[in-house]
C-alpha atoms as a PDB file:
ATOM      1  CA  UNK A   1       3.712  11.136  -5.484  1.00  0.00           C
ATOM      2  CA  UNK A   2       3.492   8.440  -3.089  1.00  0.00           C
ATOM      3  CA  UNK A   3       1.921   6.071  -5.291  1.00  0.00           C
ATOM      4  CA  UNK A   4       4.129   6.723  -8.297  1.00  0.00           C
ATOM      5  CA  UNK A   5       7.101   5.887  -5.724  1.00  0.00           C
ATOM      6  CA  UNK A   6       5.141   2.798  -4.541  1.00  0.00           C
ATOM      7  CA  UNK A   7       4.953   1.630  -8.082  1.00  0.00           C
ATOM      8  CA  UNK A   8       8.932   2.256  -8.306  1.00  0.00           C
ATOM      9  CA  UNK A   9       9.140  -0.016  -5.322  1.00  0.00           C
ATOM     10  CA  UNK A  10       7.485  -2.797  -6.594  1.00  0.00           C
ATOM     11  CA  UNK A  11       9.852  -3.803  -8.766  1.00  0.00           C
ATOM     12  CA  UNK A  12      10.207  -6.689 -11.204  1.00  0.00           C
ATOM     13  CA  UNK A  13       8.729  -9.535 -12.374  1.00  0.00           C
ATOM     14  CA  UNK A  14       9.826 -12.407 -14.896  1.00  0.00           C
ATOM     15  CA  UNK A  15       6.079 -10.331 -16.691  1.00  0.00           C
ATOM     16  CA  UNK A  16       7.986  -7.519 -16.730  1.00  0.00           C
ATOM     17  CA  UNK A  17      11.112  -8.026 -19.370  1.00  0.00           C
ATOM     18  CA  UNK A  18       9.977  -5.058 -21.606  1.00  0.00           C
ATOM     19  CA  UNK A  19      12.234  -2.097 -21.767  1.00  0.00           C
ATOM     20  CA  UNK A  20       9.270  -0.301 -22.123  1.00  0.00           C
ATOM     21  CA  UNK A  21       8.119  -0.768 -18.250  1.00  0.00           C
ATOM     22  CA  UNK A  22      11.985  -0.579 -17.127  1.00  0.00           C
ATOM     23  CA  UNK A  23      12.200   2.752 -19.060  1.00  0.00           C
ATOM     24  CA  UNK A  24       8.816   3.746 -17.224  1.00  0.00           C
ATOM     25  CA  UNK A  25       9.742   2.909 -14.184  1.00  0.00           C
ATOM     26  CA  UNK A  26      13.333   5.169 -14.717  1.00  0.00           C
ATOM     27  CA  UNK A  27      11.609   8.089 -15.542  1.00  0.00           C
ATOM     28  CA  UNK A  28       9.155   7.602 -12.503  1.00  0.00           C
ATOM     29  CA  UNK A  29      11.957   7.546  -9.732  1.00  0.00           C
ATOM     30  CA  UNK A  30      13.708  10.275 -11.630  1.00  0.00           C
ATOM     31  CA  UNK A  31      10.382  12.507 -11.050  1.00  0.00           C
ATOM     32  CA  UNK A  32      10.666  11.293  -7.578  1.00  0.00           C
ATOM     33  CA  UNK A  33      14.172  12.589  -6.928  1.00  0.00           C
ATOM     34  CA  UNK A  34      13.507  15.737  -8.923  1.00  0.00           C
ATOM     35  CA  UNK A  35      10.496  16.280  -6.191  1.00  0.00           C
ATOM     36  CA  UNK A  36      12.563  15.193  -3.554  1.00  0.00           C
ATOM     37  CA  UNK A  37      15.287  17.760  -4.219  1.00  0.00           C
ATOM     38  CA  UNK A  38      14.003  20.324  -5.546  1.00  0.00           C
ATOM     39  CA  UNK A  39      10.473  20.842  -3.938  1.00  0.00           C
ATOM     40  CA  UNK A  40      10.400  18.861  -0.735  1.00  0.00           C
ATOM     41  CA  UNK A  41      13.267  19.655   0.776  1.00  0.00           C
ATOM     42  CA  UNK A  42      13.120  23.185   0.807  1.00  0.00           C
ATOM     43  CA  UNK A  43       9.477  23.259   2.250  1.00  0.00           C
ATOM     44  CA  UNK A  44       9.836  22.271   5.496  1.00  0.00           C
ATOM     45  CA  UNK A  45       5.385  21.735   5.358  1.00  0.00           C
ATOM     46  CA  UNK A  46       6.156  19.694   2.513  1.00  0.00           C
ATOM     47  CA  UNK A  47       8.934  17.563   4.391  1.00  0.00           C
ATOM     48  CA  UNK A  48       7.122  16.504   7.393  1.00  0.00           C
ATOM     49  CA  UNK A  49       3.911  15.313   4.721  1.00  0.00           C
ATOM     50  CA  UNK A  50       6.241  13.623   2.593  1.00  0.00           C
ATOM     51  CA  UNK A  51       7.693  11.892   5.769  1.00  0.00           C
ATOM     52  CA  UNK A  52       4.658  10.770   6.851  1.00  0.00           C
ATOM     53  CA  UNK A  53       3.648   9.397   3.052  1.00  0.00           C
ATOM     54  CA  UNK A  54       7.190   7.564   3.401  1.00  0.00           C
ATOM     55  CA  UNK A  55       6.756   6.012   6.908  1.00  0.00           C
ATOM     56  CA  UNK A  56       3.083   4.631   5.544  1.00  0.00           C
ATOM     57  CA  UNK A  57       5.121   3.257   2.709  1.00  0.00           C
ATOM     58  CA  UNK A  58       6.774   1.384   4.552  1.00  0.00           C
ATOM     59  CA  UNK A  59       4.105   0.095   6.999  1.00  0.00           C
ATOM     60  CA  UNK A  60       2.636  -0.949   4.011  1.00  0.00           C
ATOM     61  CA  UNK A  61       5.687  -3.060   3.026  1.00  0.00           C
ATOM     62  CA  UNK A  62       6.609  -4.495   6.256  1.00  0.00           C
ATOM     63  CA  UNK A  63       9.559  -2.925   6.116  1.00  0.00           C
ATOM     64  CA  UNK A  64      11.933  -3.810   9.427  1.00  0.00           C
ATOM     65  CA  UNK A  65      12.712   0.074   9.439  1.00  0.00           C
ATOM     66  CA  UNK A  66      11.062   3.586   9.035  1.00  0.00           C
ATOM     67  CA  UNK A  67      12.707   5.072   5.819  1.00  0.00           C
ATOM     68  CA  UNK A  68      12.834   8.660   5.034  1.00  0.00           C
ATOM     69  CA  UNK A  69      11.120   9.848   1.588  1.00  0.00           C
ATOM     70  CA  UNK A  70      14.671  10.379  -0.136  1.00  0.00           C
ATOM     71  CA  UNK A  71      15.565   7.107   1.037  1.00  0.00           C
ATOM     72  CA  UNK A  72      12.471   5.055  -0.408  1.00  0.00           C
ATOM     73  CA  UNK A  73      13.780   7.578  -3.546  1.00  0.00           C
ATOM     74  CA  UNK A  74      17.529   6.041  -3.692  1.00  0.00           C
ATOM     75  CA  UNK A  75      16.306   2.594  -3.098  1.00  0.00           C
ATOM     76  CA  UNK A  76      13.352   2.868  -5.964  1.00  0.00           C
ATOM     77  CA  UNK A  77      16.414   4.019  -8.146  1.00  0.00           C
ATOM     78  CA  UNK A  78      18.554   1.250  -7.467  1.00  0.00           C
ATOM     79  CA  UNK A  79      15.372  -1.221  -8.139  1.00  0.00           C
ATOM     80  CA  UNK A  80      15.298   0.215 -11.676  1.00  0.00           C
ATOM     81  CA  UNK A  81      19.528  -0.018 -12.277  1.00  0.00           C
ATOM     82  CA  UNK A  82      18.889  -3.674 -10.701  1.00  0.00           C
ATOM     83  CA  UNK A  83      15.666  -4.321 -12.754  1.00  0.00           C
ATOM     84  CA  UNK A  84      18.032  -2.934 -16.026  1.00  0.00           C
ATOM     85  CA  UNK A  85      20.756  -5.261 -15.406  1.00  0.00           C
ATOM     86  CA  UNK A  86      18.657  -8.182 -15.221  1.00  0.00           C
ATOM     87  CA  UNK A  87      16.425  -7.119 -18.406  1.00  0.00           C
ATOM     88  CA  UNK A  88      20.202  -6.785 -20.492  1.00  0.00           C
ATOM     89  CA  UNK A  89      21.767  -9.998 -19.091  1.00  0.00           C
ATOM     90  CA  UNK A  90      18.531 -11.858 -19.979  1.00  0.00           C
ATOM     91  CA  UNK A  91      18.665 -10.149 -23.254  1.00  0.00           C
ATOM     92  CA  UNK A  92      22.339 -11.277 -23.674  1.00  0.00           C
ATOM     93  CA  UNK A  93      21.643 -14.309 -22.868  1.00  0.00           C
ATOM     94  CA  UNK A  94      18.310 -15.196 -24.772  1.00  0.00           C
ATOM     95  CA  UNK A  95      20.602 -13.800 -27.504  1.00  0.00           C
ATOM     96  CA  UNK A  96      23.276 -16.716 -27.500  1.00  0.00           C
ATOM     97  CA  UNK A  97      20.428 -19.030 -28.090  1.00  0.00           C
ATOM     98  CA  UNK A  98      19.516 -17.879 -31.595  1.00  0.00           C
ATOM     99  CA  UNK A  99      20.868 -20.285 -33.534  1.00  0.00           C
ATOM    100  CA  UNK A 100      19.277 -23.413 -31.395  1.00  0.00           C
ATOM    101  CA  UNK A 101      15.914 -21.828 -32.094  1.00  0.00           C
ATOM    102  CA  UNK A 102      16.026 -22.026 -35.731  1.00  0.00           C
ATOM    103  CA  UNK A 103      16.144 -24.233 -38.884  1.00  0.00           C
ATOM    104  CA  UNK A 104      19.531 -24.092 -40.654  1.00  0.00           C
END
């Protein structure tokens, strides 16, 4: 679970515009959450691994601060809305080009 979150977390690139991999990447931090709510937080075994998956996490990342697992969650979630918004307004915009791009 840790590395499907990790992939979350990695966000976007200007090689990413498909809404294929933003899709993807949706459903991956939505499996993430489901795990987070509905298995790991009423296992208290399964909180303290998940903790330590999430403080490694961020180790790896340089992160400033230690996050807890359903933080890293919220924050891969908000990549993805982010990562959405971007892929649309690029859309939108690539879109008001159309008629420079062809022969009339």
């Amino acid at each position: 679970m840790s590395q499907v979150l990790n992939e979350v977390l990695n966000g976007d690139s200007d090689s990413r515009r498909s809404t294929n991999y933003v899709d993807l990447h949706g459903a991956l931090a939505s499996l993430c959450d489901t795990v987070n709510m509905k298995l790991i937080s009423g296992d208290s075994d399964l909180v303290s691994d998940f903790e330590t998956k999430a403080k490694k996490i961020c180790e790896e990342r340089e992160l400033s601060e230690i996050m807890k697992f359903g933080a890293l969650v919220l924050e891969a979630k908000e990549i993805v809305k982010n990562h959405r918004k971007r892929l649309e307004d690029w859309a939108f915009s690539s879109s008001d080009d159309d008629d420079d791009c062809c022969i009339m």
